[in-house]
C-alpha atoms as a PDB file:
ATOM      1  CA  UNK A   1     105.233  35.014 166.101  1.00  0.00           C
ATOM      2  CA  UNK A   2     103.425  37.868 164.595  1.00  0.00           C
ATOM      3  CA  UNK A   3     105.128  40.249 166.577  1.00  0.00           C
ATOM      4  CA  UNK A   4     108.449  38.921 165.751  1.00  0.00           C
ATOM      5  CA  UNK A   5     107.277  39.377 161.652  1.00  0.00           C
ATOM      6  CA  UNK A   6     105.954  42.651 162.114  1.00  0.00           C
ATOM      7  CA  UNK A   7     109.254  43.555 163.963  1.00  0.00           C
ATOM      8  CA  UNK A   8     111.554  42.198 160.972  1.00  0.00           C
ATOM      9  CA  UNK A   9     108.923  44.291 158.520  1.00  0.00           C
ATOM     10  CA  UNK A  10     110.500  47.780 160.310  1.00  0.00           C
ATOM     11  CA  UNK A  11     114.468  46.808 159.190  1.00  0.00           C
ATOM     12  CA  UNK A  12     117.099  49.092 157.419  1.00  0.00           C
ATOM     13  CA  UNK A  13     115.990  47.970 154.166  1.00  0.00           C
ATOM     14  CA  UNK A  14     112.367  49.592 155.230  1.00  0.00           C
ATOM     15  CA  UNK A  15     113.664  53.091 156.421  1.00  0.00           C
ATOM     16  CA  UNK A  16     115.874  53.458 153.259  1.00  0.00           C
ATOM     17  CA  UNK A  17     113.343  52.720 150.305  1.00  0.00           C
ATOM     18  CA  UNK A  18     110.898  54.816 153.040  1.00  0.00           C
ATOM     19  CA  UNK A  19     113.910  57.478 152.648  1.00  0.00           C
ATOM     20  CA  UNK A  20     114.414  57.275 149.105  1.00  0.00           C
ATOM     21  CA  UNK A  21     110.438  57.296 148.475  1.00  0.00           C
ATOM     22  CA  UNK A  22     110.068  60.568 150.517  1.00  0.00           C
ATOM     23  CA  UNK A  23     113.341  62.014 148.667  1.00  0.00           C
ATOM     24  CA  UNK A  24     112.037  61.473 145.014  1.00  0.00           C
ATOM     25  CA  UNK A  25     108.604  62.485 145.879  1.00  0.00           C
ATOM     26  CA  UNK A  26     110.122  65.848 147.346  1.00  0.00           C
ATOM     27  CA  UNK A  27     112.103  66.593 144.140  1.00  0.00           C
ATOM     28  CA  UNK A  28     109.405  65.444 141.814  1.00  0.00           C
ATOM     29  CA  UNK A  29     107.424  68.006 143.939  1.00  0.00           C
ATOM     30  CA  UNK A  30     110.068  70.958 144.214  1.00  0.00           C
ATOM     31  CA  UNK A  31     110.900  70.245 140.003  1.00  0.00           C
ATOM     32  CA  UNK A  32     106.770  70.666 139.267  1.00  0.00           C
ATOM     33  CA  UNK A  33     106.428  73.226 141.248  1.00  0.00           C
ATOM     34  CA  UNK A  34     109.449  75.158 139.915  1.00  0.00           C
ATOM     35  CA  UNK A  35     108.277  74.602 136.237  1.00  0.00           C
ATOM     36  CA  UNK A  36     104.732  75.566 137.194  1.00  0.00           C
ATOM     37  CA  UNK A  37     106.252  78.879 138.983  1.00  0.00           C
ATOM     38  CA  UNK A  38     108.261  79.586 135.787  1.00  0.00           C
ATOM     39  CA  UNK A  39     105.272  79.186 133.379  1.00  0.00           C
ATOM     40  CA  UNK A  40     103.164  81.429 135.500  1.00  0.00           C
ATOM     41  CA  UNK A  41     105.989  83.764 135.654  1.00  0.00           C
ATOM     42  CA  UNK A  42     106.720  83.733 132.205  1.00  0.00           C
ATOM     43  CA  UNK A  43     103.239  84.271 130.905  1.00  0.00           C
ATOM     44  CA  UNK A  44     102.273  86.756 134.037  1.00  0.00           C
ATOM     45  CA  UNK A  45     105.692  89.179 132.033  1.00  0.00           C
ATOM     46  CA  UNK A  46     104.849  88.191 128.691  1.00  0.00           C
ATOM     47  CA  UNK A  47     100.949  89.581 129.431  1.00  0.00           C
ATOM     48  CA  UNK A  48     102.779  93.003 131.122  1.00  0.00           C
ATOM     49  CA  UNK A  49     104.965  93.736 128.653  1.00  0.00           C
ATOM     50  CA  UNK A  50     102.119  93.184 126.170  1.00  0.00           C
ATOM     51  CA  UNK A  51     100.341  95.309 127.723  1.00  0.00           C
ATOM     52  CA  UNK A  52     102.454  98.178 127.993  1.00  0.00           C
ATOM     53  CA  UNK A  53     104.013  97.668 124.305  1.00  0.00           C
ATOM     54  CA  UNK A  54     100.240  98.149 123.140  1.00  0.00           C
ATOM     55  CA  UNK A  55      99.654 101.438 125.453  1.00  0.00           C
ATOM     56  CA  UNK A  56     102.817 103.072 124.764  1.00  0.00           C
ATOM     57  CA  UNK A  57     102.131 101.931 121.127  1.00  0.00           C
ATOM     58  CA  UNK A  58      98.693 103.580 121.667  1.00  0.00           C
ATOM     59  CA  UNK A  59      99.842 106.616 122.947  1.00  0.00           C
ATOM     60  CA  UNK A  60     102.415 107.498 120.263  1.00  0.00           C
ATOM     61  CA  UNK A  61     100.279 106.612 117.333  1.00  0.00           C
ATOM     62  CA  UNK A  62      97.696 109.036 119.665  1.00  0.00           C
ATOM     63  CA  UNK A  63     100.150 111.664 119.531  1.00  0.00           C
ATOM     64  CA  UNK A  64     101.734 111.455 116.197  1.00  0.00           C
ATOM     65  CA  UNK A  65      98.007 111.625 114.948  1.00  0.00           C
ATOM     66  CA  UNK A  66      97.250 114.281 116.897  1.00  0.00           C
ATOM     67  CA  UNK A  67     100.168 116.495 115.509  1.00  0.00           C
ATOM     68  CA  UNK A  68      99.554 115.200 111.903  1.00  0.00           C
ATOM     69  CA  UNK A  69      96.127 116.508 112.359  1.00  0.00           C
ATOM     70  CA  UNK A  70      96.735 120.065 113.688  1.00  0.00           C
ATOM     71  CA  UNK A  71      99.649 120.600 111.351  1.00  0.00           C
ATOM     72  CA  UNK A  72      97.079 119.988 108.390  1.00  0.00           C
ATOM     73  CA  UNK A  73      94.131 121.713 110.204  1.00  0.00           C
ATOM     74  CA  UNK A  74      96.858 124.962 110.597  1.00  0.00           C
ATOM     75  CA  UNK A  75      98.235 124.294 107.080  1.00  0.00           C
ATOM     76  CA  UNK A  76      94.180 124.738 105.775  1.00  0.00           C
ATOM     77  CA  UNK A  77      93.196 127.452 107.681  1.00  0.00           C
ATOM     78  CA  UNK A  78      96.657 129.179 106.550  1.00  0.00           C
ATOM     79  CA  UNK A  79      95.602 128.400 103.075  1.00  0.00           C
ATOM     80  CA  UNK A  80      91.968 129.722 103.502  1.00  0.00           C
ATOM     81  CA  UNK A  81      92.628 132.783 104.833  1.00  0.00           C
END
């Protein structure tokens, strides 16, 4: 008799909700895992561009410093002598 339960237990009905169990837990998967990737891509370009906005930033305000300084170091010792 038990056998005969336990036999009914494994029917169609058993294999589909198995089915659509493993289906919705794969897309909830594949959906959380594709957000998760786009976050860490997002934030991994938004960090890289930061970075390089504030070197070349760095490096112009470097330069344009640089130039504003020799051009009025020049412009003195012009004067002076």
């Amino acid at each position: 008799m038990e056998r005969g339960v336990s036999v009914s237990l494994v029917g169609p009905l058993t294999v589909v909700v198995a089915v659509v169990v493993v289906v919705v837990v794969g897309v909830v998967v594949v959906v959380v895992v594709g957000v998760v990737v786009v976050v860490v891509v997002g934030v991994v370009v938004v960090v890289v561009v930061g970075v390089v906005v504030v070197v070349v930033v760095g490096v112009v305000v470097v330069v344009v410093v640089g130039v504003v300084v020799v051009v009025v170091v020049g412009v003195v010792v012009v004067v002076v002598v």
